[in-house]
PDB file of N, CA and C in Angstrom:
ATOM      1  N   UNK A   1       0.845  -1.179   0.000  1.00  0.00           N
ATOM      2  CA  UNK A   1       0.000   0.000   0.000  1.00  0.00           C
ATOM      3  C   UNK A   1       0.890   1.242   0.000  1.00  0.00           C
ATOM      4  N   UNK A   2       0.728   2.294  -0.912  1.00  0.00           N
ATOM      5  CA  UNK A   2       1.129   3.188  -0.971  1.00  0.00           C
ATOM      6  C   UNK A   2       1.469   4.010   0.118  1.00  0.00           C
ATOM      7  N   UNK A   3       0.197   4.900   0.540  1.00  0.00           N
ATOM      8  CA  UNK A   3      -0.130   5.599   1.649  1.00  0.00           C
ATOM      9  C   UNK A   3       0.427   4.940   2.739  1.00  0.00           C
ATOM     10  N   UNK A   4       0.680   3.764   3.083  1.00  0.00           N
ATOM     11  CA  UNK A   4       0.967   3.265   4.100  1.00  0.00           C
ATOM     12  C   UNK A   4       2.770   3.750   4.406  1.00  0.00           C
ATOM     13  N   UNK A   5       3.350   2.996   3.003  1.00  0.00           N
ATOM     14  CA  UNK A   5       4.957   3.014   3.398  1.00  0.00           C
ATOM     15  C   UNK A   5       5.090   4.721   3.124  1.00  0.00           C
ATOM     16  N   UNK A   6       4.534   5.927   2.509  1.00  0.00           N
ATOM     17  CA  UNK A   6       4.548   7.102   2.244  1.00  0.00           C
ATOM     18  C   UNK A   6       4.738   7.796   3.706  1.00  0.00           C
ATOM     19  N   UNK A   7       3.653   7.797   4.779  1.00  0.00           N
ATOM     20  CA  UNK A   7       3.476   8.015   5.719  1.00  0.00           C
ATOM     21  C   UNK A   7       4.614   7.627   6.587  1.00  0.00           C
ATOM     22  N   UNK A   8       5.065   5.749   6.826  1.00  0.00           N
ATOM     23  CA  UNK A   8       5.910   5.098   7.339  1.00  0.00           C
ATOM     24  C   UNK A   8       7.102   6.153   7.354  1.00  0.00           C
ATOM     25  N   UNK A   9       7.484   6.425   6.027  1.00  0.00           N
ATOM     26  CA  UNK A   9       8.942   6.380   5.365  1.00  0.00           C
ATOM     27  C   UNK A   9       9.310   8.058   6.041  1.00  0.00           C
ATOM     28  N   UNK A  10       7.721   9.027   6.093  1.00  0.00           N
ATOM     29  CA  UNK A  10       8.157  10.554   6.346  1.00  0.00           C
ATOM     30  C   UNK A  10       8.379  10.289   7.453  1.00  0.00           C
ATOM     31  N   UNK A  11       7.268   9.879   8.686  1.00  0.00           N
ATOM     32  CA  UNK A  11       7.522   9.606   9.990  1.00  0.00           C
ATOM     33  C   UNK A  11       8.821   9.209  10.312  1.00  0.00           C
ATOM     34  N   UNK A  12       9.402   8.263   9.659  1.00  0.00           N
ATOM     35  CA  UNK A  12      10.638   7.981  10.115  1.00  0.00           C
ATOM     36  C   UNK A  12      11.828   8.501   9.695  1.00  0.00           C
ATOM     37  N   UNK A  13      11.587   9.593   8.530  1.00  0.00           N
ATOM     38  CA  UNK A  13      12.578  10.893   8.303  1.00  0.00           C
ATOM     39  C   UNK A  13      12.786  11.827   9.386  1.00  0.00           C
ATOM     40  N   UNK A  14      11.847  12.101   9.963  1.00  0.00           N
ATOM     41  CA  UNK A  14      11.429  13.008  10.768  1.00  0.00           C
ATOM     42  C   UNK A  14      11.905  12.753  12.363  1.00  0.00           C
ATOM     43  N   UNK A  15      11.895  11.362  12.697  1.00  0.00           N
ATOM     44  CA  UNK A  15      12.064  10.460  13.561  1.00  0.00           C
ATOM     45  C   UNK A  15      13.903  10.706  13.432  1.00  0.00           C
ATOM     46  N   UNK A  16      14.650  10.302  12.327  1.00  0.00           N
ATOM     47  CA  UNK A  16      15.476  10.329  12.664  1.00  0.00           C
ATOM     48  C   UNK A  16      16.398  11.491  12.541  1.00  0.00           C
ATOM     49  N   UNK A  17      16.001  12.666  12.198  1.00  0.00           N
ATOM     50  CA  UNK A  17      16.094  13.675  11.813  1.00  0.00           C
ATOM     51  C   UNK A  17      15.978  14.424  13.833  1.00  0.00           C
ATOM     52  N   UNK A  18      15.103  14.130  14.416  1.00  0.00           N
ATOM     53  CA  UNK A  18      14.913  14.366  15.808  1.00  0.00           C
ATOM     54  C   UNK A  18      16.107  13.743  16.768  1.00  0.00           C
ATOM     55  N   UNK A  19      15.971  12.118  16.032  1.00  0.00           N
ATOM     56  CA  UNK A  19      16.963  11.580  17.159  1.00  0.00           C
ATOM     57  C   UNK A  19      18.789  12.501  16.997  1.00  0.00           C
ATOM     58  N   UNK A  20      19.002  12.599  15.631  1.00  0.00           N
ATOM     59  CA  UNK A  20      20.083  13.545  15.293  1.00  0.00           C
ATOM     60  C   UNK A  20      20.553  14.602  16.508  1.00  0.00           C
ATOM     61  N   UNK A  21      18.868  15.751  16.195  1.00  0.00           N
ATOM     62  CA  UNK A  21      18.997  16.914  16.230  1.00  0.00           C
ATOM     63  C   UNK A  21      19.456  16.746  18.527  1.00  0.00           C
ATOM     64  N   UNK A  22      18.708  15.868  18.987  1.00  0.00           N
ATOM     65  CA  UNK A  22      18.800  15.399  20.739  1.00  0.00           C
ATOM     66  C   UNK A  22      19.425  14.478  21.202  1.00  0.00           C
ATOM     67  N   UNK A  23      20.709  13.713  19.916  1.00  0.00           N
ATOM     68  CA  UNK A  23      21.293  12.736  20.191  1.00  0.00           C
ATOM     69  C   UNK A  23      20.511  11.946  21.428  1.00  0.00           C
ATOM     70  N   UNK A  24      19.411  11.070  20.690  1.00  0.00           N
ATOM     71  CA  UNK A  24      18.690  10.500  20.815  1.00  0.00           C
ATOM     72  C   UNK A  24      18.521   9.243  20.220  1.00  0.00           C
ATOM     73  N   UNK A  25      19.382   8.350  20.379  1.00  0.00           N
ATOM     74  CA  UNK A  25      19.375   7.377  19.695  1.00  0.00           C
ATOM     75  C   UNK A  25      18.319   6.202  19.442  1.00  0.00           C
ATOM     76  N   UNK A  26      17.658   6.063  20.529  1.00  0.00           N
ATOM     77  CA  UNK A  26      16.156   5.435  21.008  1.00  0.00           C
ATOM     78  C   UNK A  26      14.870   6.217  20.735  1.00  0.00           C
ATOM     79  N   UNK A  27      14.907   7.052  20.217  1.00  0.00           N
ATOM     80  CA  UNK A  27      13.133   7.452  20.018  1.00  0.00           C
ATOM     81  C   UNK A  27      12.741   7.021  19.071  1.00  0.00           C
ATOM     82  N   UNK A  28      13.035   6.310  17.863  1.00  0.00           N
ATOM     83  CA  UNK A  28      12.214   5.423  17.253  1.00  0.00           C
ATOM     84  C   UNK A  28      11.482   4.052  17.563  1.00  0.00           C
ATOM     85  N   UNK A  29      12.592   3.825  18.660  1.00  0.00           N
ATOM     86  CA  UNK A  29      11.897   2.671  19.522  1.00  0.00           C
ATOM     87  C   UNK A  29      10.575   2.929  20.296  1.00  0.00           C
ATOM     88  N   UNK A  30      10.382   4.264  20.788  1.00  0.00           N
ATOM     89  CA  UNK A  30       9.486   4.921  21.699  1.00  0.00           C
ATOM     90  C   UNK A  30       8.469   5.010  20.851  1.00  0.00           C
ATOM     91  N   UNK A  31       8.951   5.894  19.230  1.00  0.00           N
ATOM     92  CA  UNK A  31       7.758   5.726  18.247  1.00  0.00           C
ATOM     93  C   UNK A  31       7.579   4.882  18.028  1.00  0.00           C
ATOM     94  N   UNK A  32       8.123   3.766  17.936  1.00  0.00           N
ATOM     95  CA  UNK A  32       7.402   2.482  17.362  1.00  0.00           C
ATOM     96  C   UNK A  32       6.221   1.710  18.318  1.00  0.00           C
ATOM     97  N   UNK A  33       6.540   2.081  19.468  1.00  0.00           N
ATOM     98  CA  UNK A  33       5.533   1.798  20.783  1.00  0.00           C
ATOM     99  C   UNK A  33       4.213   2.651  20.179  1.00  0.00           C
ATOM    100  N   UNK A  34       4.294   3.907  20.388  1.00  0.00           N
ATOM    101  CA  UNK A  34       3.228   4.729  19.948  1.00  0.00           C
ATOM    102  C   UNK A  34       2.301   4.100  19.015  1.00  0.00           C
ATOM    103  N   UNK A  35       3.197   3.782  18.185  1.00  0.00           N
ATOM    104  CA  UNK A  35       2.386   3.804  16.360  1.00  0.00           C
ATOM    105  C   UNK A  35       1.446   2.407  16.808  1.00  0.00           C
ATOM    106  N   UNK A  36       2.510   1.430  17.007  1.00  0.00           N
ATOM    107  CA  UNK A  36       1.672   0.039  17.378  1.00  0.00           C
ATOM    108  C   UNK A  36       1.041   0.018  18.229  1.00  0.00           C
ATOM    109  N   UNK A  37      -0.025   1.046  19.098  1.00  0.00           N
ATOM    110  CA  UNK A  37      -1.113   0.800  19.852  1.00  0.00           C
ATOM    111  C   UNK A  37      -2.279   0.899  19.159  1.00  0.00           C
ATOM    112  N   UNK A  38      -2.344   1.439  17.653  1.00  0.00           N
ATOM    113  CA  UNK A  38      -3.349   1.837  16.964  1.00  0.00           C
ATOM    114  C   UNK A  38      -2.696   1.210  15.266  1.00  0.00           C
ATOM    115  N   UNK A  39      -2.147   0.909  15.565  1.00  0.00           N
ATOM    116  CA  UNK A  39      -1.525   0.433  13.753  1.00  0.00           C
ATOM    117  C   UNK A  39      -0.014  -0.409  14.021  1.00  0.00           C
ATOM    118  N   UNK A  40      -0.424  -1.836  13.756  1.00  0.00           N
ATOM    119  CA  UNK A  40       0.702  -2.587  13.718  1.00  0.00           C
ATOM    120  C   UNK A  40       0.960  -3.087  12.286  1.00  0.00           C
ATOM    121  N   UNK A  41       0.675  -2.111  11.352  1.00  0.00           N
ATOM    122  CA  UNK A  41       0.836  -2.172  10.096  1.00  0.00           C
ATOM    123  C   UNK A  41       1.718  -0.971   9.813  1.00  0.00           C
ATOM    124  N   UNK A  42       1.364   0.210  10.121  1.00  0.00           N
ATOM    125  CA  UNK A  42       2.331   1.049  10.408  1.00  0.00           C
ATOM    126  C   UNK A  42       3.285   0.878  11.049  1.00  0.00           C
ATOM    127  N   UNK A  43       3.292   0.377  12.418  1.00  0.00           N
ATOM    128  CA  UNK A  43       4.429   0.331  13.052  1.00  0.00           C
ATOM    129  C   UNK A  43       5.459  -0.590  12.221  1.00  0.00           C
ATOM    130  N   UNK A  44       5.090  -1.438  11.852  1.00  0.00           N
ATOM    131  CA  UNK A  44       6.055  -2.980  10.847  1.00  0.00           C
ATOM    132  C   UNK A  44       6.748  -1.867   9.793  1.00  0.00           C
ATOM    133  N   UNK A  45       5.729  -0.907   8.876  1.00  0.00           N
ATOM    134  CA  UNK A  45       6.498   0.023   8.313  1.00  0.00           C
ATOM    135  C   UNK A  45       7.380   0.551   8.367  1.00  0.00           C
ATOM    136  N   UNK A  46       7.291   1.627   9.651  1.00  0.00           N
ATOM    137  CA  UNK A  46       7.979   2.476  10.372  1.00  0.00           C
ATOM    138  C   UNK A  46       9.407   1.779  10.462  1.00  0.00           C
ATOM    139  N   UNK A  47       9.113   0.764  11.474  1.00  0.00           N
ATOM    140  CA  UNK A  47      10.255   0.022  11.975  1.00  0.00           C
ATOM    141  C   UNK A  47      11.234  -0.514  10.726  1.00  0.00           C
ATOM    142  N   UNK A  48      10.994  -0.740   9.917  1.00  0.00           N
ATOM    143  CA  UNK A  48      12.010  -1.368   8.542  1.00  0.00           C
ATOM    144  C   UNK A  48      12.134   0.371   7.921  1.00  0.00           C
ATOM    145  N   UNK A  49      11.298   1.010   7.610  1.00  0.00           N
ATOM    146  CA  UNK A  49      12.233   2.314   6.954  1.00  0.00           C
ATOM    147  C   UNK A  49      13.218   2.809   8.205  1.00  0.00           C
ATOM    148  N   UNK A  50      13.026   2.976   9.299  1.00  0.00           N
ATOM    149  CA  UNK A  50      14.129   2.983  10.410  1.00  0.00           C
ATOM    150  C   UNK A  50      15.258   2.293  10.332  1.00  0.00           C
ATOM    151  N   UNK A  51      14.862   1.038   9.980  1.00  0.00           N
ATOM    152  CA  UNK A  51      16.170   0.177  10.307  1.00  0.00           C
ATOM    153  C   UNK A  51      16.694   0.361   8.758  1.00  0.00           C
ATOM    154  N   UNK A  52      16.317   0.933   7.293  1.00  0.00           N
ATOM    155  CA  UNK A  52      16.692   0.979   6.459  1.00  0.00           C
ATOM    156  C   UNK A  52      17.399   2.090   6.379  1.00  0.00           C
ATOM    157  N   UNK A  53      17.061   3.102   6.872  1.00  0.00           N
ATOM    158  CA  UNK A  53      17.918   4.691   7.208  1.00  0.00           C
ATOM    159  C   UNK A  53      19.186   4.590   8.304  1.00  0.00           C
ATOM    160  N   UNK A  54      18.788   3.506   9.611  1.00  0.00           N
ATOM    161  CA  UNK A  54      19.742   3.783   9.797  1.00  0.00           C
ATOM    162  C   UNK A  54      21.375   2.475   9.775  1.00  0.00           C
ATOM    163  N   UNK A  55      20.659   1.434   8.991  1.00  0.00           N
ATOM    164  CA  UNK A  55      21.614   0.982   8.360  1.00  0.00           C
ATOM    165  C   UNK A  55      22.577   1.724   7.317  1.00  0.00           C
ATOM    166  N   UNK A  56      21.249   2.533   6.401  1.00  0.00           N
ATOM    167  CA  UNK A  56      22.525   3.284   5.379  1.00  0.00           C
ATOM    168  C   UNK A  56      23.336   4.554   6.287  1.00  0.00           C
ATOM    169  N   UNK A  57      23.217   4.617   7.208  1.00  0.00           N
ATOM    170  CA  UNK A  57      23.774   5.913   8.305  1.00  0.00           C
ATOM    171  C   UNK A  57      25.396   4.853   8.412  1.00  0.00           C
ATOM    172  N   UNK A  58      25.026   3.783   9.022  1.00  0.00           N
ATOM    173  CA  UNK A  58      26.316   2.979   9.048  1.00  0.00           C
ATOM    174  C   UNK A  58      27.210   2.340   8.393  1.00  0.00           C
ATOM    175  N   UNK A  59      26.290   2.302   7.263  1.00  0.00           N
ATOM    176  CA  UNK A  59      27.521   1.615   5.834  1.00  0.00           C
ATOM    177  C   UNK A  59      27.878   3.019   5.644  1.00  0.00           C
ATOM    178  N   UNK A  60      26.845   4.364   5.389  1.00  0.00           N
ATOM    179  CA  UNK A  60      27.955   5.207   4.884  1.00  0.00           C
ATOM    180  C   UNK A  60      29.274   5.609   5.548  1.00  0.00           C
ATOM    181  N   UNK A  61      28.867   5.798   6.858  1.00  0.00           N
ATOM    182  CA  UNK A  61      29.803   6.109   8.042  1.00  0.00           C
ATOM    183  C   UNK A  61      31.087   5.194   7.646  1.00  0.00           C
ATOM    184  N   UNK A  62      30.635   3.628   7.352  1.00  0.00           N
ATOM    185  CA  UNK A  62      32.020   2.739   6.999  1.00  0.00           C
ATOM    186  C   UNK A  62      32.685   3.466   5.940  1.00  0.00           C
ATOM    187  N   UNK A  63      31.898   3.789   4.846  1.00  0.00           N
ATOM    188  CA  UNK A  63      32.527   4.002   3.626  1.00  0.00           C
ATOM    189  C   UNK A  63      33.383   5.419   3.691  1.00  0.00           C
ATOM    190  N   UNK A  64      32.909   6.393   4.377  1.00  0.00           N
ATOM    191  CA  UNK A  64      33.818   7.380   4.605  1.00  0.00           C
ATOM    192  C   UNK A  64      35.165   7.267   5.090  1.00  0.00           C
ATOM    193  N   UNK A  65      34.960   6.302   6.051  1.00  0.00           N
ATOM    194  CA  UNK A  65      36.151   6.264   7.311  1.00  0.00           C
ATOM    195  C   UNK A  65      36.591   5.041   5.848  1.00  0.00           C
ATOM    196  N   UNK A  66      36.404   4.515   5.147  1.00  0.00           N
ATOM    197  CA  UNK A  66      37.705   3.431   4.553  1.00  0.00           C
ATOM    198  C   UNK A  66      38.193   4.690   3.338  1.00  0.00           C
ATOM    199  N   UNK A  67      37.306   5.442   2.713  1.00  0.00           N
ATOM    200  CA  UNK A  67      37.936   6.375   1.721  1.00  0.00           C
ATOM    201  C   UNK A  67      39.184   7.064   2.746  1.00  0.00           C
ATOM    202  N   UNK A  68      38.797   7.764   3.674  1.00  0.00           N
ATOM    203  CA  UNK A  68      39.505   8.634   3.918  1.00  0.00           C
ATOM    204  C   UNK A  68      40.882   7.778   4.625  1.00  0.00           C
ATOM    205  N   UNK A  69      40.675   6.883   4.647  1.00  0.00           N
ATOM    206  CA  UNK A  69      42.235   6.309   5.409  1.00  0.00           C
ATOM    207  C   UNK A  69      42.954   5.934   4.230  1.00  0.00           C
ATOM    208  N   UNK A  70      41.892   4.944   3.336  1.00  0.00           N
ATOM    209  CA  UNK A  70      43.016   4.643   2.255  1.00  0.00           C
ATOM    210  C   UNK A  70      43.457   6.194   1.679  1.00  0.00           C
ATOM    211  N   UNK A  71      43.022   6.730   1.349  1.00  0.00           N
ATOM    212  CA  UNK A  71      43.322   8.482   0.865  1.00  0.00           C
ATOM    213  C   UNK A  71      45.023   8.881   1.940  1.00  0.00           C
ATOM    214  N   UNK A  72      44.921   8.500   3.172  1.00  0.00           N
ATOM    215  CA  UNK A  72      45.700   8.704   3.782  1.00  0.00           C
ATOM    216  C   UNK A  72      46.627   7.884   4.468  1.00  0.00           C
ATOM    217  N   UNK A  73      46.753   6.812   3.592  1.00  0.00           N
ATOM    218  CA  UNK A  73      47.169   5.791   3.579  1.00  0.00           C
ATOM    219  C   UNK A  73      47.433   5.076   4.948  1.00  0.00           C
ATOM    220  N   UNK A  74      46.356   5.107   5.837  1.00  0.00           N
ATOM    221  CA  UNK A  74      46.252   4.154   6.711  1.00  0.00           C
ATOM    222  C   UNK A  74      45.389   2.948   6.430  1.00  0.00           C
ATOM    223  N   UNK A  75      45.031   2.505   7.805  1.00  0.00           N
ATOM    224  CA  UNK A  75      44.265   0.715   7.870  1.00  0.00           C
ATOM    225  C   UNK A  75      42.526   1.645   8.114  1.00  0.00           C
ATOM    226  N   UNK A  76      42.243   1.132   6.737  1.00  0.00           N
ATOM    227  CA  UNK A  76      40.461   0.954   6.757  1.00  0.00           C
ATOM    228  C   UNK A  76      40.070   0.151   8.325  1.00  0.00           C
ATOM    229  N   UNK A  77      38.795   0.760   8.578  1.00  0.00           N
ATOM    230  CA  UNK A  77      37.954   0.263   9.567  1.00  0.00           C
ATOM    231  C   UNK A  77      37.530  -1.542   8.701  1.00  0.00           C
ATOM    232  N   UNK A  78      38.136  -2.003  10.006  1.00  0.00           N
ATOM    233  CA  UNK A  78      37.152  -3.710   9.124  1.00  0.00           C
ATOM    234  C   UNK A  78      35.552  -3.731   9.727  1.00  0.00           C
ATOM    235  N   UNK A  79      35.317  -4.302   8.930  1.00  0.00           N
ATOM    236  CA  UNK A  79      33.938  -4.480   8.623  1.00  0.00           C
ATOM    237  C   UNK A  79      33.246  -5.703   9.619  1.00  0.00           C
ATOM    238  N   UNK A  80      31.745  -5.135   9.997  1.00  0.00           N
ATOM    239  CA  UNK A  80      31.809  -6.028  10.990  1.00  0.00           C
ATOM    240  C   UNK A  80      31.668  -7.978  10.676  1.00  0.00           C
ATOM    241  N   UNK A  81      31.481  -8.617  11.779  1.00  0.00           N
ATOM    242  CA  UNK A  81      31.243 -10.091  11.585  1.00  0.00           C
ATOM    243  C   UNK A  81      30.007 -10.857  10.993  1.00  0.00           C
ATOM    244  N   UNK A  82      29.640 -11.474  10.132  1.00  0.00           N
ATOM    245  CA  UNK A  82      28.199 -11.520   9.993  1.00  0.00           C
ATOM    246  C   UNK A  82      27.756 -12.509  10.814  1.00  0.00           C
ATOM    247  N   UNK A  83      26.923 -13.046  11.267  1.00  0.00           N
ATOM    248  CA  UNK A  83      26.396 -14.064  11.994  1.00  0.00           C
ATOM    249  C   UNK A  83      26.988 -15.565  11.832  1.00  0.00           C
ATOM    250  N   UNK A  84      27.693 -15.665  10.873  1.00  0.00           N
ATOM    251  CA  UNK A  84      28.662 -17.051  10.701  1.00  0.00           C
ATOM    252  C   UNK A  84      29.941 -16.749  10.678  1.00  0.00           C
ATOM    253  N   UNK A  85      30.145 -15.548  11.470  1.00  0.00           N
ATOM    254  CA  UNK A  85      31.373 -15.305  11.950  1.00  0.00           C
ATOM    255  C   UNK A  85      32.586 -14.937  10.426  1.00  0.00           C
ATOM    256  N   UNK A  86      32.212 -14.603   9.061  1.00  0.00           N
ATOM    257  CA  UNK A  86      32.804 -14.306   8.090  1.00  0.00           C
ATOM    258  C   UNK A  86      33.336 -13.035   8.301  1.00  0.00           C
TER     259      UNK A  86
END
């Protein structure tokens, strides 16, 4: 549904755009409480564009910190473990 992930996706711009602005790292968790007392269709939304924003917050964060070392010819940040330990 359109309207659904539209709504999801601003809320959670906005969401993390807040947690930023109050180094607040947990208030999407708090929103996600909110949303799911009245919409656990929203909240399922919410919660994956969250975790999709702030996954890309952390790959980019990787990708900066490996440009700028190789640039300066140090040791890139390694990357984390995946669940089978690779």
């Amino acid at each position: 549904m359109a309207l659904l992930d539209e709504l999801a996706d601003a809320l959670a711009a906005d969401v993390m755009a807040a947690m930023k602005e109050f180094d607040d790292d947990r208030l999407y968790m708090e929103m996600s409480k909110v949303i799911g007392t009245s919409s656990p269709s929203l909240q399922e939304a919410f919660n994956t564009s969250c975790r999709l924003r702030l996954s890309e917050q952390r790959a980019r964060k990787f990708l900066d910190e490996t440009i700028r070392a190789r640039r300066e010819g140090g040791k890139a940040p390694a990357a984390p473990r995946d669940a089978e330990g690779h």
